[in-house]
Protein backbone atom coordinates (compact mmCIF):
# COMPACT_ATOMS: atom_id res chain seq x y z
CA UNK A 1 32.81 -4.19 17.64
CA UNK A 2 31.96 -7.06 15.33
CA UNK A 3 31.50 -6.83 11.46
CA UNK A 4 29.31 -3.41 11.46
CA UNK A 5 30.12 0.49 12.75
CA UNK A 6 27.02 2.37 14.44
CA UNK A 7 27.08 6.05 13.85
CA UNK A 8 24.20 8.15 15.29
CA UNK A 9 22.90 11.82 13.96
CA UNK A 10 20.84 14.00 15.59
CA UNK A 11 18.28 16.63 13.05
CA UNK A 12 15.66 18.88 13.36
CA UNK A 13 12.03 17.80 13.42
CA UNK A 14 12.62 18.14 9.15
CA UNK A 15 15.12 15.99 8.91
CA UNK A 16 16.76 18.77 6.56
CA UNK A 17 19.65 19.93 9.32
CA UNK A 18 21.75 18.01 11.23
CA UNK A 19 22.16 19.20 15.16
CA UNK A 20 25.40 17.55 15.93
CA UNK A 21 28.92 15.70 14.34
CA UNK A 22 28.67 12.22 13.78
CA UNK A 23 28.38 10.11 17.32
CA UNK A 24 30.60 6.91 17.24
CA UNK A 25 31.23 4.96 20.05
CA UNK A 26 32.37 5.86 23.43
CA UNK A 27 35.87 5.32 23.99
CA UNK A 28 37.19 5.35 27.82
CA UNK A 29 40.51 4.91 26.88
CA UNK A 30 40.75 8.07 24.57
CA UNK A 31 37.58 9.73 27.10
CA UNK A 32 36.21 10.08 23.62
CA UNK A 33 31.77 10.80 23.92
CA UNK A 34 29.84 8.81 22.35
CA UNK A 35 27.01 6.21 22.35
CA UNK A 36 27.78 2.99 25.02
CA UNK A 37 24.54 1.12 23.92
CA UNK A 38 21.72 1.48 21.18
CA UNK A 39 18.90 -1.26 21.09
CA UNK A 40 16.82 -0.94 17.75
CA UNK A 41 13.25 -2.98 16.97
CA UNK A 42 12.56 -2.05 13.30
CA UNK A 43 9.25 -3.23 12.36
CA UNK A 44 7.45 -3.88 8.98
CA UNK A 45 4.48 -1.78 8.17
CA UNK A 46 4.53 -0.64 11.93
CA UNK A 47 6.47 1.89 13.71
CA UNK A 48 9.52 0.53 15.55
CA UNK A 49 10.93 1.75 18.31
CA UNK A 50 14.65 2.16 19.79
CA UNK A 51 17.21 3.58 22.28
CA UNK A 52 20.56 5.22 22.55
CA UNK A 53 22.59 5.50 25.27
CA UNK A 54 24.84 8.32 24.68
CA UNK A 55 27.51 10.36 26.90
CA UNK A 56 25.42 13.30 28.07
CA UNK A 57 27.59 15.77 27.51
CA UNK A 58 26.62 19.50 26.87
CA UNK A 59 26.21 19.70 23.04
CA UNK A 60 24.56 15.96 22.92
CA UNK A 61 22.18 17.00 25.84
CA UNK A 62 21.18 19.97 23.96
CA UNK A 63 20.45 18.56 20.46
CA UNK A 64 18.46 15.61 22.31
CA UNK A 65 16.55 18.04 23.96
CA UNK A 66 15.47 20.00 20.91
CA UNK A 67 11.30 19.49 20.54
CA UNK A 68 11.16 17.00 17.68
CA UNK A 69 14.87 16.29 16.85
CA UNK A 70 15.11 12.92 15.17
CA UNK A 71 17.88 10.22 15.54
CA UNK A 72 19.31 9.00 12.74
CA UNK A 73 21.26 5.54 12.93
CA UNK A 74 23.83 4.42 10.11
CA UNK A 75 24.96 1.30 9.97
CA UNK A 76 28.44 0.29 8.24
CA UNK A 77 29.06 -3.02 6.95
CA UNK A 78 33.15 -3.09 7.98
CA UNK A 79 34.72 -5.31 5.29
CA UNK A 80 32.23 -3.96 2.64
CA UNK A 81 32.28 -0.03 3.66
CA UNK A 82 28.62 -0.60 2.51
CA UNK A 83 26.36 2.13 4.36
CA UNK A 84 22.51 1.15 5.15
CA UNK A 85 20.35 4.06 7.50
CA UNK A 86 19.07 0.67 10.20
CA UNK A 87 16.75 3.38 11.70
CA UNK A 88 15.40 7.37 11.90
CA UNK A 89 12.84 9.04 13.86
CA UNK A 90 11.89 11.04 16.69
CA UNK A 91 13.09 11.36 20.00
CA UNK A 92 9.81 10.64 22.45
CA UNK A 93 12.18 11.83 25.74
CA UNK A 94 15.04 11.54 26.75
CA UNK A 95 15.01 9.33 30.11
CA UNK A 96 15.35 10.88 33.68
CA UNK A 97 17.40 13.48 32.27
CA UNK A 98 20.67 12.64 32.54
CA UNK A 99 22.28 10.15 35.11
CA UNK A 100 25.80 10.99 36.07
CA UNK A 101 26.90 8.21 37.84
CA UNK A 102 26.59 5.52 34.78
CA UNK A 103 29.41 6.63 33.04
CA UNK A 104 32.56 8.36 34.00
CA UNK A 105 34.83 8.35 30.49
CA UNK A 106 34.27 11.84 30.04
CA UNK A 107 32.88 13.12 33.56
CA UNK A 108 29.14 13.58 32.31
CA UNK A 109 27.96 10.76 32.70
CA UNK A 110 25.15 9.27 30.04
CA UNK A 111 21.27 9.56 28.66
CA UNK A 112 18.89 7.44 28.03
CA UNK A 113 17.44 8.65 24.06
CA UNK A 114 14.20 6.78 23.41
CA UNK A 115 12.64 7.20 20.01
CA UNK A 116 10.43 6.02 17.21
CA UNK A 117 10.46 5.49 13.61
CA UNK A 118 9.62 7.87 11.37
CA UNK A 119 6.53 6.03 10.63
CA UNK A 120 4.81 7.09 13.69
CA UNK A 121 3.96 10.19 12.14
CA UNK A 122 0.88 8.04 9.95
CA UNK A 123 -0.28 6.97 13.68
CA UNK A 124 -0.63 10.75 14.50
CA UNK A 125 -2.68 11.73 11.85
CA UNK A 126 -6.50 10.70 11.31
CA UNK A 127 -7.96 10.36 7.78
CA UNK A 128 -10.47 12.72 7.07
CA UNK A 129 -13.40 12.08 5.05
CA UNK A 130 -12.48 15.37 2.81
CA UNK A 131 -8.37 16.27 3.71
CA UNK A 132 -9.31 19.19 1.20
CA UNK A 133 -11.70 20.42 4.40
CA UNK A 134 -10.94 21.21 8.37
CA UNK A 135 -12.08 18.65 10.54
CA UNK A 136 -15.15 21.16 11.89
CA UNK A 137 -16.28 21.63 7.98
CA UNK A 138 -16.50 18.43 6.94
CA UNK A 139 -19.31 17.93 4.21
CA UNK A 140 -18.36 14.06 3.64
CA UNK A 141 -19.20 10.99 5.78
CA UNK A 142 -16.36 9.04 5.05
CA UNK A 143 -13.14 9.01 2.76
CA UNK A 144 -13.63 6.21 -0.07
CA UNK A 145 -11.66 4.47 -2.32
CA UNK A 146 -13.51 2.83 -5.02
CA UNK A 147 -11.50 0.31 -7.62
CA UNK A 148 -8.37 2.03 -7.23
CA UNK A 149 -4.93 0.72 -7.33
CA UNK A 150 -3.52 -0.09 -3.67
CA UNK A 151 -0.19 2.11 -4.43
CA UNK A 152 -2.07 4.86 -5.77
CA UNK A 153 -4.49 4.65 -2.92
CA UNK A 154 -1.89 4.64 -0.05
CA UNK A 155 0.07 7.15 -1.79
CA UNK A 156 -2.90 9.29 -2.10
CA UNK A 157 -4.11 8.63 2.26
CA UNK A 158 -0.39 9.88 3.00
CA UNK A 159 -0.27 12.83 0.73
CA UNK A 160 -3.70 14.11 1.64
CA UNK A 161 -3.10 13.51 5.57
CA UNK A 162 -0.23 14.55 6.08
CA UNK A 163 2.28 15.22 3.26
CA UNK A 164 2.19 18.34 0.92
CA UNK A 165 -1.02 17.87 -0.55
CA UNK A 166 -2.64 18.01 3.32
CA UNK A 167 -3.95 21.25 4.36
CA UNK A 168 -1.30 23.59 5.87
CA UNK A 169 -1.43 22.78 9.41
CA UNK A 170 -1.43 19.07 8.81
CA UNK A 171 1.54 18.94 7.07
CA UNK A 172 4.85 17.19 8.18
CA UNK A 173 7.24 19.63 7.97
CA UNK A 174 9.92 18.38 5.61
CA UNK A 175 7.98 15.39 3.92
CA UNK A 176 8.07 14.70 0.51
CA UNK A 177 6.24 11.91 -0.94
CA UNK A 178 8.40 9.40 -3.63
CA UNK A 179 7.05 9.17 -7.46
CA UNK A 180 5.07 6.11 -7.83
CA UNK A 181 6.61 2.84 -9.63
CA UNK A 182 3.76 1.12 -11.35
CA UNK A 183 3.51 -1.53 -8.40
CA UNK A 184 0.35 -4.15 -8.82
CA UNK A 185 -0.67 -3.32 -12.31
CA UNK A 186 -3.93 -4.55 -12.67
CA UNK A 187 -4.77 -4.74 -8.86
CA UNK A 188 -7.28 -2.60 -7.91
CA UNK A 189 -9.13 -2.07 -4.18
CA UNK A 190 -11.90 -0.39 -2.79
CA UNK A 191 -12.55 0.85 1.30
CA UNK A 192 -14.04 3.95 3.18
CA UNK A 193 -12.56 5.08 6.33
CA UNK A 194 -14.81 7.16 8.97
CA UNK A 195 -13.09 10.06 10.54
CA UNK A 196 -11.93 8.03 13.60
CA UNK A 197 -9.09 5.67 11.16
CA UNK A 198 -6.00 6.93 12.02
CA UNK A 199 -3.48 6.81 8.57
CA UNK A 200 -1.48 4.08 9.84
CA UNK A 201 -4.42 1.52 10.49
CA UNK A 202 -6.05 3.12 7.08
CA UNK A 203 -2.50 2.16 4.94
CA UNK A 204 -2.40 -1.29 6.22
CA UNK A 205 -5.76 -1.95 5.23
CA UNK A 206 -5.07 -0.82 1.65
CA UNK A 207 -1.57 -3.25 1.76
CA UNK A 208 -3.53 -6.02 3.08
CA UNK A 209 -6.51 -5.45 1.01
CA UNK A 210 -4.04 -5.84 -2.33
CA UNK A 211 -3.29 -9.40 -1.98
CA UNK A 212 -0.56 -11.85 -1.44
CA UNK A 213 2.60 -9.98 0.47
CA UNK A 214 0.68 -6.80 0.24
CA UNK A 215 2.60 -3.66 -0.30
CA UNK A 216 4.82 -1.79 2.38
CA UNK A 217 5.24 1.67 3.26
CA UNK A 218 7.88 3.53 5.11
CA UNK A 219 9.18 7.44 5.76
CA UNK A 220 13.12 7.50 5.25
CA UNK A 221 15.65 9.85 5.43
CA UNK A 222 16.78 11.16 2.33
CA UNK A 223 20.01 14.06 1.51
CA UNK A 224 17.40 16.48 1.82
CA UNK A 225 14.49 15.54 4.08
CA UNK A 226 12.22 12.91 4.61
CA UNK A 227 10.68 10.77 2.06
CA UNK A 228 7.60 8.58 2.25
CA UNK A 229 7.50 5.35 0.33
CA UNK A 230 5.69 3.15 -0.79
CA UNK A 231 7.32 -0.66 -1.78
CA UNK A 232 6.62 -3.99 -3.24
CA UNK A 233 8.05 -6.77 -0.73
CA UNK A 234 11.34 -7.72 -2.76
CA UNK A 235 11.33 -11.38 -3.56
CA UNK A 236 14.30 -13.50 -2.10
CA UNK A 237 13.26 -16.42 -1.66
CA UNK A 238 15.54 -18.22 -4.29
CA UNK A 239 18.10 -16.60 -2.17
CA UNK A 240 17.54 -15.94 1.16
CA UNK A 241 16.43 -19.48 2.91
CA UNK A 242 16.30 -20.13 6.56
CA UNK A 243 15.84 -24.09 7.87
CA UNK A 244 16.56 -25.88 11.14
CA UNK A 245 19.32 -27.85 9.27
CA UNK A 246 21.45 -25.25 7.74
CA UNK A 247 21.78 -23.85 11.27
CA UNK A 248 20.48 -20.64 11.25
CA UNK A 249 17.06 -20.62 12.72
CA UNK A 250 17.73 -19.66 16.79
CA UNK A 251 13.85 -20.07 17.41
CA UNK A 252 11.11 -20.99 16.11
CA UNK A 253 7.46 -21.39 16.99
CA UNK A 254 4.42 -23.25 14.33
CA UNK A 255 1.13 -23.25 14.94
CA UNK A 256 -2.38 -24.50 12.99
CA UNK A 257 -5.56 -24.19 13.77
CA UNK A 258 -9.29 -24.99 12.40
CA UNK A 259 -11.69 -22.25 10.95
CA UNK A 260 -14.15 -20.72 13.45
CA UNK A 261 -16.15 -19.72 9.79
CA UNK A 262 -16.02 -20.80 6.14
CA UNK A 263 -19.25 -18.91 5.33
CA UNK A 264 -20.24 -14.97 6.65
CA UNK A 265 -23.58 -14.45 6.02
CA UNK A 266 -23.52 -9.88 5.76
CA UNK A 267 -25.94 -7.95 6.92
CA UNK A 268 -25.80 -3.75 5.62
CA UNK A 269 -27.80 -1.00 7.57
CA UNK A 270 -31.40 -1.73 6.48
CA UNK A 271 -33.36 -3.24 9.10
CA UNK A 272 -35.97 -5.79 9.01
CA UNK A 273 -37.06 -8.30 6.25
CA UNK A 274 -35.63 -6.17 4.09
CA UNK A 275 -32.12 -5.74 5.29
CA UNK A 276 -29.75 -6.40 2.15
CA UNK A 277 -28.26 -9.92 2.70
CA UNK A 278 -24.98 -11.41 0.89
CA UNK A 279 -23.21 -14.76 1.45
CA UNK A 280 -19.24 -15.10 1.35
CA UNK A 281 -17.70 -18.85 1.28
CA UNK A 282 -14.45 -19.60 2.01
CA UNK A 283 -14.30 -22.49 -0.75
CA UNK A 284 -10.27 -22.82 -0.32
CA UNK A 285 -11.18 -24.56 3.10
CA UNK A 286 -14.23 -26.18 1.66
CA UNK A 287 -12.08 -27.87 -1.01
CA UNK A 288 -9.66 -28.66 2.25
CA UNK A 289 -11.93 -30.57 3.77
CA UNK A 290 -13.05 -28.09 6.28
CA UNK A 291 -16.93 -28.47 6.99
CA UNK A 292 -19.44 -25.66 7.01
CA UNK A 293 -19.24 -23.18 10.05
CA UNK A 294 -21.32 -20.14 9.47
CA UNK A 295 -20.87 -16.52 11.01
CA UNK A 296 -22.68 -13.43 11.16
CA UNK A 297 -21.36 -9.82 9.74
CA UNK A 298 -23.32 -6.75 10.74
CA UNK A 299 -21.53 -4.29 8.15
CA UNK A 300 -23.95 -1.36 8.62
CA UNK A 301 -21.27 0.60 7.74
CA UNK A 302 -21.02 -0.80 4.00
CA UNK A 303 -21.60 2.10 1.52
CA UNK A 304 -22.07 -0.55 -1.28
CA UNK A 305 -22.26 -4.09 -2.56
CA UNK A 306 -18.56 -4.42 -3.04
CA UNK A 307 -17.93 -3.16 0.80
CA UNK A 308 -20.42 -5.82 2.11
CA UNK A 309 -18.41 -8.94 -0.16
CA UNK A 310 -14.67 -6.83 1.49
CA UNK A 311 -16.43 -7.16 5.27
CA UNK A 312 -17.34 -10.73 4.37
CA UNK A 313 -13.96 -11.79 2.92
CA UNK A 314 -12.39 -9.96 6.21
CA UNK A 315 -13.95 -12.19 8.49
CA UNK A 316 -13.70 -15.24 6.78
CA UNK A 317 -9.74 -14.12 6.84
CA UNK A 318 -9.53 -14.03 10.28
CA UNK A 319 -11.42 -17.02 11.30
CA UNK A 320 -10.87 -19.26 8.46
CA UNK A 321 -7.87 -22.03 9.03
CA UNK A 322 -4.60 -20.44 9.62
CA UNK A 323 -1.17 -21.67 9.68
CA UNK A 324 1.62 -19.59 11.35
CA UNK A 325 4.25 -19.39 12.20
CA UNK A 326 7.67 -16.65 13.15
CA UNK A 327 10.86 -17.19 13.48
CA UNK A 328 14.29 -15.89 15.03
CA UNK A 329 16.81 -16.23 12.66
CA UNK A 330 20.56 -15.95 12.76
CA UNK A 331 22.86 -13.43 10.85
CA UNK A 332 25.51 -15.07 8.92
CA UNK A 333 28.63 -13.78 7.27
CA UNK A 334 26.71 -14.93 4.00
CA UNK A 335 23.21 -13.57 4.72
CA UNK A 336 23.58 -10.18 6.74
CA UNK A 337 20.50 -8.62 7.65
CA UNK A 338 19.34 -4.95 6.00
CA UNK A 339 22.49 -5.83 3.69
CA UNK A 340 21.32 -9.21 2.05
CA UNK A 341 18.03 -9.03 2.83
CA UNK A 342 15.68 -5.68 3.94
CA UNK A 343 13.24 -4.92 6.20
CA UNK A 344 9.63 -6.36 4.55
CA UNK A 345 11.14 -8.33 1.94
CA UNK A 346 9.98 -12.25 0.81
CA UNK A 347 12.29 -14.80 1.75
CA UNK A 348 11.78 -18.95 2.48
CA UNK A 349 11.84 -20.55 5.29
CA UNK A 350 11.12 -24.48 6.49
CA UNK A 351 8.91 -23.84 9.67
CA UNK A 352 9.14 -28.00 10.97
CA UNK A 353 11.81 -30.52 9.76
CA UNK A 354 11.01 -32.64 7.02
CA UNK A 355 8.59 -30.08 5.79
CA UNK A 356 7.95 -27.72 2.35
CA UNK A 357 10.20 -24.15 2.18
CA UNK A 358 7.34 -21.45 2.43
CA UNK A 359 7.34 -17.68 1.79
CA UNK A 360 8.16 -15.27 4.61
CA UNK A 361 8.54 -11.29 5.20
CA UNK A 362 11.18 -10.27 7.20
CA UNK A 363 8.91 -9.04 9.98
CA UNK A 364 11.67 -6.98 11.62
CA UNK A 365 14.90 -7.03 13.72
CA UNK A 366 16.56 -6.60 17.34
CA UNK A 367 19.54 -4.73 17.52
CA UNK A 368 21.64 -4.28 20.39
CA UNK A 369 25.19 -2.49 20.20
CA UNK A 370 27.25 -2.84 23.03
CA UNK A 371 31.07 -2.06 23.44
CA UNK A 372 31.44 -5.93 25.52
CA UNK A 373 29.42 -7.78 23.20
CA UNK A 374 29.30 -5.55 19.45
CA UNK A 375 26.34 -6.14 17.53
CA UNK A 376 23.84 -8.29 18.31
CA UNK A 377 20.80 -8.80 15.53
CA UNK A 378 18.28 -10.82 15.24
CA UNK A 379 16.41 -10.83 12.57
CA UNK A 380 12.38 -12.03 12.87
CA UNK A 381 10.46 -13.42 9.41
CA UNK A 382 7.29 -15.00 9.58
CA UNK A 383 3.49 -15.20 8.32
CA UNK A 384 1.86 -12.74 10.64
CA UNK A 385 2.63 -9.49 11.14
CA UNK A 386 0.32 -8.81 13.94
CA UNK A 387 0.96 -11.73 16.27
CA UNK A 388 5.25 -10.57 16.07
CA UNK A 389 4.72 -7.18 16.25
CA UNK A 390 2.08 -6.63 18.98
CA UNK A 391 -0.20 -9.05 19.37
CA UNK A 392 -2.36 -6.74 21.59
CA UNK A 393 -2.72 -3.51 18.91
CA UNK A 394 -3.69 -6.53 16.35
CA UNK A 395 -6.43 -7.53 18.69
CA UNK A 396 -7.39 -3.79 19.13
CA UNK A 397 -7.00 -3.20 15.44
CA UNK A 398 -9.95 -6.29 14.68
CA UNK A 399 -11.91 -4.36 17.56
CA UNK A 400 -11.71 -1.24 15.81
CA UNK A 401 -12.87 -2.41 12.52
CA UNK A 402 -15.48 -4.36 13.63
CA UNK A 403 -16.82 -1.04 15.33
CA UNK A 404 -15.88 1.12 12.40
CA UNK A 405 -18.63 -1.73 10.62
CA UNK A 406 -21.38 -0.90 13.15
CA UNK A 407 -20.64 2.79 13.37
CA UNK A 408 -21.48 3.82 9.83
CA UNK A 409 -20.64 7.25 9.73
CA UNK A 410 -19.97 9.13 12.28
């Protein structure tokens, strides 16, 4: 089964109990249950998503079937006994049931498990403008977070949304929020969210907002629960590099293209002649070479200056010059991903031959475990989250905040 052992848990919705003994894999010769296939997309700063196929016998069936269980997968590196959880969340459904007629090493046949990561829990949360009030007693337009530091502020969305500092009923049960570690001293951000953000779309903001590799976040299983986090991309590049040459890039794609803007002209909520107006230049692609291409930002949302410069900076993000690219790389014995190098950490990669090593974040990974082929994992890196990930939710994510800029409060 190649160089790593998959073991699968089952919980409660907590994450605090576990619902059934270890599951290895199945074994037909022995009629020993177990899982004959998991397939695992962890993603950074996005929930990922997996599946188990598992022998559906009577005390699997029953833990599966459990409103909210979680899976838990552990992966073991074989010649190092080292021990990394690849994945955890909940089960969505389990698939048709139960087909008997897959599998006959044990007489039950097998399930189809589908689940997410525990991240998905930000996507079912919204951000309130006050979490201290119910949604129908809200006093407050908007939640706002003025010159505050991004880890702080993220930390803070979380808590106040849905860990224990959320009112009772919009608590995840179990969830415990990590102590902060002084990430981005000196970095500070500011944003407002209407009461239509939901916390995941709100917590990328903040990460992207902060700069550079941003920050990450994640909810992982701990001894006694679940945890969420809050991390700094860890910076391999010295270490980690990925090139055509050395053999272990399987695909690659690179693209560039011009701006579509290197100047926003802003617009806030006042109408007429007097209507505040500010100007934000992109002077990076200026001092490219790029010529002047103007756009205009309605940001009648803005509560402030500073929130009129952030909607101006925003678009001149997304349609000033971009260069990107992603990547498929291949696990060696030397560089082994979630071992070597985690999920959302910096590492360098040479996206055309000939050309300069660049940063990267490991964007995610697809697993497949199967008992004819063992592991399987490729790992993704890249510059853009959004275009790996889901290209579609990224274009539905710019729709949202451009509406979210015309909306004002709601």
């Amino acid at each position: 089964m190649g160089r790593s052992r998959y073991e699968v848990l089952i919980t409660n919705a907590a994450g605090t109990t576990i619902l059934t003994d270890p599951i290895g894999h199945a074994d037909p010769v022995t009629n020993t249950p177990g899982h004959s296939r998991i397939e695992l997309k962890p993603r950074h700063n996005e929930a990922g998503f997996g599946e188990l196929q598992v022998s559906a016998v009577p005390w699997i069936l029953s833990a599966v079937q459990t409103p909210d269980a979680r899976l838990v997968v552990r992966r073991t590196d074989e010649p190092s006994g080292q021990v990394a959880v690849e994945f955890s969340g909940p089960i969505e459904a389990p698939e048709n049931a139960y087909n008997i007629e897959t599998d006959g090493t044990d007489g039950y046949g097998t399930v189809k498990v589908k689940c997410t990561d525990d991240r998905v829990w930000c996507g079912y949360r919204l951000v309130y403008p006050n979490p201290a009030q119910a949604a129908t007693a809200q006093t407050s337009a908007k939640y706002a977070i003025a010159a505050v530091n991004p880890e702080t502020a993220m930390y803070a969305l979380a808590n106040l949304n849905l860990g224990p500092g959320a009112l009772a009923a919009r608590r995840l049960t179990g969830l415990t929020m990590a102590a902060g570690a002084s990430l981005l001293p000196g970095v500070t951000v500011s944003a407002s969210f209407t009461r239509d953000t939901i916390l995941s779309d709100a917590l990328r903001e903040v990460s992207r907002l902060a700069g550079g590799a941003g920050l990450g976040y994640r909810i992982v299983q701990t001894s006694s629960g679940m945890q969420f986090q809050v991390f700094k991309p860890q910076d391999l590049t010295a270490s980690v590099v990925f090139s055509r040459p050395m053999g272990n890039i399987r695909e690659l794609t690179y693209a560039a293209s011009a701006p579509t803007a290197t100047v926003a002209v802003v617009g806030d909520a006042t109408a007429g002649i007097g209507r505040v107006i500010k100007e934000r230049i992109n002077t990076g692609a200026h001092s490219s070479g790029w010529a002047r291409r103007e756009v205009f930002v309605d940001a009648r949302g803005a509560a402030n200056a500073g929130e009129l410069d952030q909607a101006g900076d925003e678009a001149l993000k997304e349609q000033g010059p971009q260069t990107r690219f992603s990547a498929r790389v291949i696990e060696t014995p030397q560089l082994r991903y979630g071992f070597d190098y985690p999920l959302g950490a910096q590492v360098s990669v040479q996206p055309y031959g000939g050309g300069p090593f660049v940063s990267a974040l490991v964007l995610g990974a697809d697993i497949t475990v199967t008992p004819d082929r063992g592991e399987v994992v490729e790992p993704i890196v890249g510059t853009d989250n959004d275009l790996l990930a889901d290209a579609k939710a990224a274009e539905i994510r710019k729709l949202w905040r451009t509406i979210g800029r015309l909306q004002g409060a709601l």
